[in-house]
Protein backbone atom coordinates (compact mmCIF):
# COMPACT_ATOMS: atom_id res chain seq x y z
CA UNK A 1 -18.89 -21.65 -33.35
CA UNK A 2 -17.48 -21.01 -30.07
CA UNK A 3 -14.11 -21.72 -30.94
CA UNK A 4 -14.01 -18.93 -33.61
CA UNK A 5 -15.53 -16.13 -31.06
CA UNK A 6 -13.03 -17.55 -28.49
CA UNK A 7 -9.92 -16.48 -30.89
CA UNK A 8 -11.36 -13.34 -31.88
CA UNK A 9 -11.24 -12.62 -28.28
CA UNK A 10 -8.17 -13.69 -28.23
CA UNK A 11 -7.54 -11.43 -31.17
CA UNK A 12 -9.33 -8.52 -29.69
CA UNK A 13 -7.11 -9.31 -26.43
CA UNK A 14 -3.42 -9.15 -27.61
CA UNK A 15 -4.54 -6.34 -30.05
CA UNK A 16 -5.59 -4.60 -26.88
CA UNK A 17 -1.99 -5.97 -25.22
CA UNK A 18 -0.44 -4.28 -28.28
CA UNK A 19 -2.18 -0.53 -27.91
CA UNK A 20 -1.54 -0.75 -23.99
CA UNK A 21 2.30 -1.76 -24.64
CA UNK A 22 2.75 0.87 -27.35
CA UNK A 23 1.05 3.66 -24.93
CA UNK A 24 3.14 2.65 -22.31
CA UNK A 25 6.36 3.17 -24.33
CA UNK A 26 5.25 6.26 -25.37
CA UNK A 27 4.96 7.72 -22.23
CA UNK A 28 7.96 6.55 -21.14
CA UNK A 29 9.87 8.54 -24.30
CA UNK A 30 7.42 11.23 -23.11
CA UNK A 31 8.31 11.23 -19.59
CA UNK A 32 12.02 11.21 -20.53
CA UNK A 33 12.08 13.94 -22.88
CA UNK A 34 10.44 16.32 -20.50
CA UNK A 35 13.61 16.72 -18.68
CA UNK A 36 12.80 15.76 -15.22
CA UNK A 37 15.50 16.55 -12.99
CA UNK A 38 17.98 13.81 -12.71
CA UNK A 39 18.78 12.02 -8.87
CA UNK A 40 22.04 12.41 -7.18
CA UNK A 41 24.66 10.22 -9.10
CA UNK A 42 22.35 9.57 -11.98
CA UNK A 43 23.25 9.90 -15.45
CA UNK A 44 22.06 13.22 -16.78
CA UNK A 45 18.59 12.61 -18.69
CA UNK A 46 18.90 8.73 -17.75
CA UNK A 47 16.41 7.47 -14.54
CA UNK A 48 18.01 5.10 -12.35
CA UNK A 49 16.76 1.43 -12.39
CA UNK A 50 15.04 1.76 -9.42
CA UNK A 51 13.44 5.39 -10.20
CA UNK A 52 12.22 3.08 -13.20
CA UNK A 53 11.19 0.32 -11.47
CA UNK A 54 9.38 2.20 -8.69
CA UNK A 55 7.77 4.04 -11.46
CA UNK A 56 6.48 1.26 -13.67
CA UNK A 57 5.28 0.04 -10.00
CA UNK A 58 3.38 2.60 -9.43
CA UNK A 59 1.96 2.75 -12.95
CA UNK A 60 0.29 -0.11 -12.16
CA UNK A 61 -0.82 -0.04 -8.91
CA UNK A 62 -2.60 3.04 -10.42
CA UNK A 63 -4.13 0.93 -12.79
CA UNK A 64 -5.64 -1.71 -10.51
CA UNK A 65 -6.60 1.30 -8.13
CA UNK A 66 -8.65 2.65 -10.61
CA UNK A 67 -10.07 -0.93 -12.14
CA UNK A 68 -11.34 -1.74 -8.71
CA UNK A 69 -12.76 1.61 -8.32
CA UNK A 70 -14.83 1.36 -11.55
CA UNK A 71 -15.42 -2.13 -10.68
CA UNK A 72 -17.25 -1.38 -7.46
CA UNK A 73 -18.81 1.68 -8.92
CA UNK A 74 -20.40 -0.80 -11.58
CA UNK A 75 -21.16 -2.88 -8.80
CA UNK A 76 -23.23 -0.39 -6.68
CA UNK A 77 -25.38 0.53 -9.74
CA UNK A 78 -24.28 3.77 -10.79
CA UNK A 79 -24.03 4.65 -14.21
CA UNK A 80 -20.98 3.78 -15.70
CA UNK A 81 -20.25 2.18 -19.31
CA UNK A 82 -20.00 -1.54 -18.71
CA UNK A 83 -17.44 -1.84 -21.56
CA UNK A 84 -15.39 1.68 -19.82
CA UNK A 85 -15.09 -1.06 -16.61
CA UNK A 86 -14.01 -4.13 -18.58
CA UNK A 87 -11.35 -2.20 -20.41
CA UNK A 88 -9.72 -0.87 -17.18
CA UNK A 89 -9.72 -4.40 -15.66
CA UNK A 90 -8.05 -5.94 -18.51
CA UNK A 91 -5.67 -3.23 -18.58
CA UNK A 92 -5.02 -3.62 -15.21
CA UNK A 93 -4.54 -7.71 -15.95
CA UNK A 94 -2.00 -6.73 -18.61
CA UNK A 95 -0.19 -4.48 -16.51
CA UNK A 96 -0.08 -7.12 -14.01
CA UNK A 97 1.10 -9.82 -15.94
CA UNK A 98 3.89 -8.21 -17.95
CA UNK A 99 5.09 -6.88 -14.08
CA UNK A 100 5.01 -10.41 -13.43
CA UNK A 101 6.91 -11.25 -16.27
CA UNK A 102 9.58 -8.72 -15.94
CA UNK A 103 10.56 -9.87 -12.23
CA UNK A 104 10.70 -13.33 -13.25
CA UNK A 105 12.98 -12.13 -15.54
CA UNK A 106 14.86 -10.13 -13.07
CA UNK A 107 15.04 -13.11 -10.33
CA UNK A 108 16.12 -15.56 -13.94
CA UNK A 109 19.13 -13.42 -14.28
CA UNK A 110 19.62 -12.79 -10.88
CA UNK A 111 19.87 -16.69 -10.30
CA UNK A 112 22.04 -17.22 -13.65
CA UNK A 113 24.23 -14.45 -12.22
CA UNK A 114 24.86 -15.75 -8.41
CA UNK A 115 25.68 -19.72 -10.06
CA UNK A 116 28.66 -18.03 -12.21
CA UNK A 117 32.20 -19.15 -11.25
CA UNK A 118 33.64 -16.65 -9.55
């Protein structure tokens, strides 16, 4: 019996991967349609990699900011919605993880890059 509630939470987890991925892509579109003023030597309407980069960053930092905060809120007994604090730490996991994913990406390339014959 515990094998079939362990892969409905691991249903209920990527389904929750898949709403946090899809929000996060819309607020990017969001964020690029609203015209933000473009950096020196940028394309116009197109954020540099490392506005993007810094940006996702920060995204997530947010996220774990505010996980911890509810987390220690929780903690001291005030009354917050113990299912509120479990979905901002698991958001703040995912977040974390697919950061994780894209630099090992980044440092995969990087590497496959630098071993090309010049």
């Amino acid at each position: 019996m515990s094998a079939i509630d362990s892969l409905g939470g691991v249903e209920r987890v990527m389904a929750l991967r898949a709403q946090i991925l899809e929000r996060n892509s819309a607020l990017a579109r969001a964020g690029q349609t609203a015209g933000a003023a473009p950096a020196a030597g940028a394309a116009q309407g197109a954020p540099s990699f490392t506005q993007s980069l810094e940006n996702a960053l920060s995204k997530v930092n947010e996220t774990q900011q505010k996980a911890g905060a509810l987390s220690e809120s929780y903690e001291r007994g005030e009354t917050i919605d113990i299912a509120k604090v479990m979905l901002a730490r698991q958001e703040a996991s995912v977040g974390f993880e697919a950061t994780l994913q894209v630099r090992n990406k980044i440092l995969s390339a990087y590497k496959d890059i630098m071993s090309m014959p010049v």
